[in-house]
C-alpha atoms as a PDB file:
ATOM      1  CA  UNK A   1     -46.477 -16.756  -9.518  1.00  0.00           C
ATOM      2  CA  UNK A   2     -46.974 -12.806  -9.874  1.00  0.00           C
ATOM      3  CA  UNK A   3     -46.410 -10.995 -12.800  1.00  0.00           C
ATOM      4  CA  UNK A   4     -45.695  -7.192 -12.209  1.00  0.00           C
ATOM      5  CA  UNK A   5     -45.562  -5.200 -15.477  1.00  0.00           C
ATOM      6  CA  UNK A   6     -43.037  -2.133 -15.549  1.00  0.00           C
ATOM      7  CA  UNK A   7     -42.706   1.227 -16.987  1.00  0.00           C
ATOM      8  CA  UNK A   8     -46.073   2.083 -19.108  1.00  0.00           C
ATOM      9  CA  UNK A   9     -44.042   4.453 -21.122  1.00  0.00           C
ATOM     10  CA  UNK A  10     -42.921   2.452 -24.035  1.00  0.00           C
ATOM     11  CA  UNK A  11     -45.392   0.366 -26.220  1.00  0.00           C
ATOM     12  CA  UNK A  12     -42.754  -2.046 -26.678  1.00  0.00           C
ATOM     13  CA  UNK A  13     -42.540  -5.813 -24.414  1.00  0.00           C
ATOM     14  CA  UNK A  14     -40.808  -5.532 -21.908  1.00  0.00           C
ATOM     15  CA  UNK A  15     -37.821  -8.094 -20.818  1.00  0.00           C
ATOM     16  CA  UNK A  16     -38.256 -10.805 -17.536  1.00  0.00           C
ATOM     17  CA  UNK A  17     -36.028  -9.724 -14.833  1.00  0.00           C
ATOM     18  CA  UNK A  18     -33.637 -12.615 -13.669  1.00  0.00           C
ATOM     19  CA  UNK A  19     -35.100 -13.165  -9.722  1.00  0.00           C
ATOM     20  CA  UNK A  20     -33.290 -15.121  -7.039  1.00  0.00           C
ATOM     21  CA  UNK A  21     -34.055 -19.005  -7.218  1.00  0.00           C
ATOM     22  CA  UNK A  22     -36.506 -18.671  -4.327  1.00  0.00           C
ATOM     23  CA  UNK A  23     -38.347 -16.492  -5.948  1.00  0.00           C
ATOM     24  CA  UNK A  24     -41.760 -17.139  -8.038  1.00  0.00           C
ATOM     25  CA  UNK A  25     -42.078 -13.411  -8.651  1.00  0.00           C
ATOM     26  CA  UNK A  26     -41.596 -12.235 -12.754  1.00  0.00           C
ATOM     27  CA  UNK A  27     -40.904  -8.821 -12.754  1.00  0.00           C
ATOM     28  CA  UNK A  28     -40.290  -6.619 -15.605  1.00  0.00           C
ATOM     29  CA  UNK A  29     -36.931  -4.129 -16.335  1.00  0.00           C
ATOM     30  CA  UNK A  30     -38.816  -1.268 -15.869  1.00  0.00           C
ATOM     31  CA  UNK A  31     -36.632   0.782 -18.300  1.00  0.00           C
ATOM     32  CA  UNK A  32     -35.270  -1.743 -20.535  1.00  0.00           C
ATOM     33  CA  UNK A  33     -37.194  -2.376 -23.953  1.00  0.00           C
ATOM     34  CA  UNK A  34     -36.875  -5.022 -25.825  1.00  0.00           C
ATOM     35  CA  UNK A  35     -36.831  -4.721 -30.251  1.00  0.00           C
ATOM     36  CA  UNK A  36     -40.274  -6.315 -31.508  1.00  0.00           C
ATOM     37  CA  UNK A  37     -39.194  -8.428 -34.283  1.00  0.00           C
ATOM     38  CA  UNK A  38     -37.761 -10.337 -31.409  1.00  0.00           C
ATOM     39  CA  UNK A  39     -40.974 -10.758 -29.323  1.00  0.00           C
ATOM     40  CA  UNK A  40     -43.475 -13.237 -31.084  1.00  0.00           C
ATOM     41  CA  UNK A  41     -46.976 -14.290 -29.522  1.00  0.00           C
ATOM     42  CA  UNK A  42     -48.625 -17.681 -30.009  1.00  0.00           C
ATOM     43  CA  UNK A  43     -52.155 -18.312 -30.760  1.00  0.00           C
ATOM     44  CA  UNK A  44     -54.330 -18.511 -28.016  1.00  0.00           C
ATOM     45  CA  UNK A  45     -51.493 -16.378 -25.820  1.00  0.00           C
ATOM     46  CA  UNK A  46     -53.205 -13.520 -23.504  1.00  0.00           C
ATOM     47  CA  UNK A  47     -51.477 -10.380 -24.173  1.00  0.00           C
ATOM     48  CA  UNK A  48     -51.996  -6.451 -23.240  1.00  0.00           C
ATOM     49  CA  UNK A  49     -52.687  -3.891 -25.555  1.00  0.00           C
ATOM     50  CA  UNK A  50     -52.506  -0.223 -24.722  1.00  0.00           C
ATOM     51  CA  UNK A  51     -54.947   2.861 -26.345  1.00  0.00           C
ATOM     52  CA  UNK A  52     -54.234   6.415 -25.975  1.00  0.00           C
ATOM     53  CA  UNK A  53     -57.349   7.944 -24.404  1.00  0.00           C
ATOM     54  CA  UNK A  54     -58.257  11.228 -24.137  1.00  0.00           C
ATOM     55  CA  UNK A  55     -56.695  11.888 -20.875  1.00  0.00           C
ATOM     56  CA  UNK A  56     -54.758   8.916 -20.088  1.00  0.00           C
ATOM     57  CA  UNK A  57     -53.345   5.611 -21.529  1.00  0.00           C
ATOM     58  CA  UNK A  58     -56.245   2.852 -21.519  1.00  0.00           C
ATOM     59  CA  UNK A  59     -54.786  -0.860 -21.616  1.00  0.00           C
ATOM     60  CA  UNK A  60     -57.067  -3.642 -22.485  1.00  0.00           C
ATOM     61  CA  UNK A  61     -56.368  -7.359 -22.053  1.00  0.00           C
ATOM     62  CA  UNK A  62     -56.935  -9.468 -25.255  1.00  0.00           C
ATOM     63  CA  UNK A  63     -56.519 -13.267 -26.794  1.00  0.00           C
ATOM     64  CA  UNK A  64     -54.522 -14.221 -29.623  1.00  0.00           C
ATOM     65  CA  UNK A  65     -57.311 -15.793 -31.857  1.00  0.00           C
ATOM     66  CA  UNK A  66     -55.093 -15.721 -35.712  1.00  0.00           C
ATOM     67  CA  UNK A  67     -52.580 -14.782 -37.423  1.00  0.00           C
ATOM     68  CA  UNK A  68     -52.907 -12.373 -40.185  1.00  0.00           C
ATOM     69  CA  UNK A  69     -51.056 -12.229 -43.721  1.00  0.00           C
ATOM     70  CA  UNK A  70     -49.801  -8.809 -42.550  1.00  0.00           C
ATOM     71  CA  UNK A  71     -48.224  -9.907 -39.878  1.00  0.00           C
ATOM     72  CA  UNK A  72     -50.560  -8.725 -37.342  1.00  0.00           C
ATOM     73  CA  UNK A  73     -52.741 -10.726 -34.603  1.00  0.00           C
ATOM     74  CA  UNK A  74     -56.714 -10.780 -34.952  1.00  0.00           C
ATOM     75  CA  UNK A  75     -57.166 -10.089 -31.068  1.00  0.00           C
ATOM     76  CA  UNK A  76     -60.323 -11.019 -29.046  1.00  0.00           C
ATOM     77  CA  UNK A  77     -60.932  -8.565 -26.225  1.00  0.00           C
ATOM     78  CA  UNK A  78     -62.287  -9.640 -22.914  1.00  0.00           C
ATOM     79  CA  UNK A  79     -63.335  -6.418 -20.350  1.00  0.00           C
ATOM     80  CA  UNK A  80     -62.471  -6.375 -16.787  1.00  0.00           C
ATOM     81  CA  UNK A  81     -65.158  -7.130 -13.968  1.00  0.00           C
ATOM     82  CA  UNK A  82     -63.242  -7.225 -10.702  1.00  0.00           C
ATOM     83  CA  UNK A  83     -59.747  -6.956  -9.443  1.00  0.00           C
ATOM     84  CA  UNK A  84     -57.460  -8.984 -12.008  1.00  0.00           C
ATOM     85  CA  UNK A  85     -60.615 -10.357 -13.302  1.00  0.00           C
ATOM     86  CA  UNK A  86     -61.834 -10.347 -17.069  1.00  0.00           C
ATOM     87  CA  UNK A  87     -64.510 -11.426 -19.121  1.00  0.00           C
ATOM     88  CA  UNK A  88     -66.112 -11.834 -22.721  1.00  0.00           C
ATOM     89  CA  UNK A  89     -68.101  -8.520 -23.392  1.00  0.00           C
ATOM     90  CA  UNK A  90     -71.429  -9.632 -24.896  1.00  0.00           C
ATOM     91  CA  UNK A  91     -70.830  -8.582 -27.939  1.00  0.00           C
ATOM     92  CA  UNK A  92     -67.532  -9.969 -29.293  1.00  0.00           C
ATOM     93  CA  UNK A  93     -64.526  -6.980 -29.638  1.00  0.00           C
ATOM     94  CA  UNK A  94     -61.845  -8.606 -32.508  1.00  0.00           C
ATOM     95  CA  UNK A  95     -59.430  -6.174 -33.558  1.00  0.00           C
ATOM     96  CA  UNK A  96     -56.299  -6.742 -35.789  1.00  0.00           C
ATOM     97  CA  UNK A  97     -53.454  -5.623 -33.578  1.00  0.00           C
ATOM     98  CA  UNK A  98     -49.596  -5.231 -34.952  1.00  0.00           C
ATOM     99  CA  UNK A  99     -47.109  -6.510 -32.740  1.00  0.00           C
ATOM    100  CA  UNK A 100     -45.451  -3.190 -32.074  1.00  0.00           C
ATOM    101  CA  UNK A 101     -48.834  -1.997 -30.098  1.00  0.00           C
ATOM    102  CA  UNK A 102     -48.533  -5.039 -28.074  1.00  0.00           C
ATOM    103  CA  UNK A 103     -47.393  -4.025 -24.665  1.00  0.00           C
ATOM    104  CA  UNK A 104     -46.689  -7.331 -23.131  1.00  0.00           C
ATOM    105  CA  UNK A 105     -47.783 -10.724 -23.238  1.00  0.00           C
ATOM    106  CA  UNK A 106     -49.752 -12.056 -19.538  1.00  0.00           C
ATOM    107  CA  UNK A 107     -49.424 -15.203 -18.429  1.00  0.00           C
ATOM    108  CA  UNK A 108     -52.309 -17.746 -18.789  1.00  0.00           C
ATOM    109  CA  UNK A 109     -55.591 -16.992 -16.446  1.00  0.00           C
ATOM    110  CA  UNK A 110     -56.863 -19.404 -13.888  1.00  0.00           C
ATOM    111  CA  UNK A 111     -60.382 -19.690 -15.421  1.00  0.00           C
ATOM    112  CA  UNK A 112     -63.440 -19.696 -12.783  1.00  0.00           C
ATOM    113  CA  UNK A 113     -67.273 -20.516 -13.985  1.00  0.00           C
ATOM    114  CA  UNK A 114     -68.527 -23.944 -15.980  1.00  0.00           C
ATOM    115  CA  UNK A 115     -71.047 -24.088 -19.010  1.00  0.00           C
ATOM    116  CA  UNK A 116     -73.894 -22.870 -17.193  1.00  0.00           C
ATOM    117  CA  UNK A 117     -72.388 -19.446 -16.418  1.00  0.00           C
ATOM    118  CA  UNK A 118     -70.294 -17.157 -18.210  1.00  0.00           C
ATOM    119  CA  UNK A 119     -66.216 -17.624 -17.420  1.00  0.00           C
ATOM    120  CA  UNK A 120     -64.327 -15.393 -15.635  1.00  0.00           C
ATOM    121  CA  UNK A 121     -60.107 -14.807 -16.532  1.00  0.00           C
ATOM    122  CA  UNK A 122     -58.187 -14.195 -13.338  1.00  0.00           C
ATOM    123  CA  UNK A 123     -54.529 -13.492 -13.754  1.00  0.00           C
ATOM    124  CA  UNK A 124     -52.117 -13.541 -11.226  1.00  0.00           C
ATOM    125  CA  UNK A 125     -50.649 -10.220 -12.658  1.00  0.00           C
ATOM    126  CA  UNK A 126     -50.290  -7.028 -11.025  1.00  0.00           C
ATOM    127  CA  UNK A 127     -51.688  -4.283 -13.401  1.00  0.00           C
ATOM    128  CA  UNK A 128     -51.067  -1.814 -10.573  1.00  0.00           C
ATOM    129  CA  UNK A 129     -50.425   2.162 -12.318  1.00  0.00           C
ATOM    130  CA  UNK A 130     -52.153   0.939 -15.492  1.00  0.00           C
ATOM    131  CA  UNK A 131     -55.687   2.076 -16.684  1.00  0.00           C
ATOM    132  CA  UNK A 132     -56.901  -1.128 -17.365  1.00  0.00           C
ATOM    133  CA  UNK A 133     -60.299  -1.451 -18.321  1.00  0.00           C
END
């Protein structure tokens, strides 16, 4: 399964696009938004989470690790390494994220290494267009 993200212009989720029944493709509406007090994420759910750089919009790709009394996520950040591939910087990034700044949730990452070696997060997403870093 592929999962293409849409239009980068709104911080808000986006909505799945219906596909044909012989499709495994989920593709985003790119201009349709969807209201966030409809979008929840679960613990332990892998989400992306945009930054306004200096010249251009940075996304980073993050865990749900709690839930906070605020109503915002406490959100551990992996860093990318290869092509659709992310993992734990060594020193741990947790930031408290509100839902609104959540740009979409990703689906779950095949996970490559054992015990003896760090672990790697590849996602079958397509993060083409985006700054992810």
């Amino acid at each position: 399964m592929s999962f293409v993200l849409g239009n980068t212009n709104t911080p808000f989720p986006p909505c799945f696009k219906d596909e044909p029944e012989s499709s495994s493709t989920m593709d985003f509406e790119e201009n349709e938004e969807v209201p966030v007090e409809n979008v929840t994420y679960n613990l332990g759910q892998w989400i992306l989470v945009p930054y306004a750089g200096k010249k251009r919009e940075n996304y980073f790709v993050g865990k749900v690790d709690a839930f906070l009394d605020n109503g915002s996520y406490s959100v551990r950040f992996a860093r990318k390494c290869g092509v659709n591939k992310f993992k734990w910087p060594p020193k741990e990034e947790i930031v408290d994220v509100h839902p609104e700044n959540i740009r979409s949730g990703l689906p779950d990452p095949e996970v490559e290494g054992n015990k003896s070696r760090a672990s790697v997060f590849k996602f079958d997403a397509n993060f083409e267009g985006l700054n992810v870093l």
